[in-house]
C-alpha atoms as a PDB file:
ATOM      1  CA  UNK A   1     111.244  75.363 101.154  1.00  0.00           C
ATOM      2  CA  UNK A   2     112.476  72.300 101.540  1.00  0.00           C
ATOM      3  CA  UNK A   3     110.971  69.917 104.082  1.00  0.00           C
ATOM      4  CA  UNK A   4     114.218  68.264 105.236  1.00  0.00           C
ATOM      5  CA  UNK A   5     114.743  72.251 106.609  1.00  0.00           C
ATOM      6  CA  UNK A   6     111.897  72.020 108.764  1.00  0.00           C
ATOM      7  CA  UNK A   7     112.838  71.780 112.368  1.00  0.00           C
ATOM      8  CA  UNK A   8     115.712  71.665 111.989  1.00  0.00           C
ATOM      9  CA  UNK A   9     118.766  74.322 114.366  1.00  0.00           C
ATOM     10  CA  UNK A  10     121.425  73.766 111.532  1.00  0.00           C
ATOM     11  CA  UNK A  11     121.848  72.993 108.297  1.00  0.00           C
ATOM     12  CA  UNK A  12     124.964  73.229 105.783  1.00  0.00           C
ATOM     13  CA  UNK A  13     124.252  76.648 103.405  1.00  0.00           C
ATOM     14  CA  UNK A  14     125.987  75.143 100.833  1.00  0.00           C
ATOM     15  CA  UNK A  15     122.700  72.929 100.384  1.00  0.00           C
ATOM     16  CA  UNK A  16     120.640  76.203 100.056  1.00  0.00           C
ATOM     17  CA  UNK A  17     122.120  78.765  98.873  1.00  0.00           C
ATOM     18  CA  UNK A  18     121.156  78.609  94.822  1.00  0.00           C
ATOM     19  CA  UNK A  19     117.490  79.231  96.489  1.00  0.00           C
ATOM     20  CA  UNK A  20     115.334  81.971  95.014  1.00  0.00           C
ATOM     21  CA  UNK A  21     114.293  83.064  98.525  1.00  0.00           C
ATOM     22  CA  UNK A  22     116.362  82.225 101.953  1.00  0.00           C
ATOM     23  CA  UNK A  23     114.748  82.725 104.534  1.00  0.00           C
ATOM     24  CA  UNK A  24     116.219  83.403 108.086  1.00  0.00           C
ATOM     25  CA  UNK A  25     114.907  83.175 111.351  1.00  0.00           C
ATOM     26  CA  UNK A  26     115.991  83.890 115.134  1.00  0.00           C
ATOM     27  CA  UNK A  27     113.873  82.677 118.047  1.00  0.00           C
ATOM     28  CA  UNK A  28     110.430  82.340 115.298  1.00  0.00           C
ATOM     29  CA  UNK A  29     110.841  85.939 113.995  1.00  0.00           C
ATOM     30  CA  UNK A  30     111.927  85.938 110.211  1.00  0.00           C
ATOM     31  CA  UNK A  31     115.169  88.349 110.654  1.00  0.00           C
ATOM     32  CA  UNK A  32     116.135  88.673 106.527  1.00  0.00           C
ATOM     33  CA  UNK A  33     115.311  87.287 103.557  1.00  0.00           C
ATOM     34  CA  UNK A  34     116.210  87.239  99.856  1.00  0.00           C
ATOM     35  CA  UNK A  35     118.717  85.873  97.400  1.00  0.00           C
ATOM     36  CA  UNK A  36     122.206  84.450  98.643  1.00  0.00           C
ATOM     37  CA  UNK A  37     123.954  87.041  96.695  1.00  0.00           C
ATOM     38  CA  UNK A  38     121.430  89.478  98.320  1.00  0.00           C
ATOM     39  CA  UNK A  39     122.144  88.125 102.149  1.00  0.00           C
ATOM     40  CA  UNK A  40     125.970  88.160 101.316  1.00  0.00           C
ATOM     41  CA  UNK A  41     126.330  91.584 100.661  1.00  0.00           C
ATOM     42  CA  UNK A  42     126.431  95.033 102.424  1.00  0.00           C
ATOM     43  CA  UNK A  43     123.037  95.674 101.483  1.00  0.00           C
ATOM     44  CA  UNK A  44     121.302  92.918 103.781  1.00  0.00           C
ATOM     45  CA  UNK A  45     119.752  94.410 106.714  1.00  0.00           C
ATOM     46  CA  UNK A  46     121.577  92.218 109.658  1.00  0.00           C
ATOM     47  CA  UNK A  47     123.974  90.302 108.465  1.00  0.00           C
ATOM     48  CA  UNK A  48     123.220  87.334 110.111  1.00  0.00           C
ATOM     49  CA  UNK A  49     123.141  84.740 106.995  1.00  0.00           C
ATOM     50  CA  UNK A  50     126.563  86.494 106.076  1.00  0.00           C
ATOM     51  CA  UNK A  51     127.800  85.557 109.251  1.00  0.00           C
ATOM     52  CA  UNK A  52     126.922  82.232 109.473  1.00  0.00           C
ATOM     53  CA  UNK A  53     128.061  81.892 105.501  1.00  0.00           C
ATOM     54  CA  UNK A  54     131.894  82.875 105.987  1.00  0.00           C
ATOM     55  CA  UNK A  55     131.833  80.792 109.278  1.00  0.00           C
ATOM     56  CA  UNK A  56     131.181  77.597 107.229  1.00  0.00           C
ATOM     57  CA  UNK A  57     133.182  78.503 104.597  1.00  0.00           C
ATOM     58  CA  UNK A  58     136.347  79.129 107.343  1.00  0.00           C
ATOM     59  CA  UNK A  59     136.457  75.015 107.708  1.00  0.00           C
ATOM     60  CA  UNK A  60     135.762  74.600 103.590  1.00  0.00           C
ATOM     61  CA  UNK A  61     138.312  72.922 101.961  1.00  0.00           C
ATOM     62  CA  UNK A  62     138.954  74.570  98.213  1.00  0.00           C
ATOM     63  CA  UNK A  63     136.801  72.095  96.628  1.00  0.00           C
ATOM     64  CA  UNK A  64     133.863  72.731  98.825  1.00  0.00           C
ATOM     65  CA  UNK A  65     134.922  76.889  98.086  1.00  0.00           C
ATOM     66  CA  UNK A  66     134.422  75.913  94.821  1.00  0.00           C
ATOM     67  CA  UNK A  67     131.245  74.210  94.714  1.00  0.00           C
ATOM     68  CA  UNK A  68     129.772  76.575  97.163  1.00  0.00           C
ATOM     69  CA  UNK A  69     130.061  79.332  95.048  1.00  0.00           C
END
């Protein structure tokens, strides 16, 4: 993990998401983890990394879309 993560309440996904492993916490209890494509889907237990994904990407422009994957 990166250490500019640490401490840290938010952070752009678009710096993380080629990770092999995302981790995500709420309140210091890991709540999912696993690949982006993984925490994007259906499949991903909660949902909340999925959330928080297509909230950023509602204020992308289509270059950032793009980039972001």
């Amino acid at each position: 993990m990166s250490l500019c993560c640490r401490g840290c309440s938010f952070i752009s996904l678009s710096t993380i998401y080629q990770s092999d492993n995302i981790v995500v916490m709420h309140q210091g209890e890991v709540i999912e983890h696993g690949t982006h494509q993984f925490l994007i889907s259906d499949e991903a237990p909660v949902g909340k990394y999925r959330t928080m994904w297509e909230q950023q990407n509602l204020f992308a422009t289509p270059t950032d879309v793009r980039v972001m994957g």
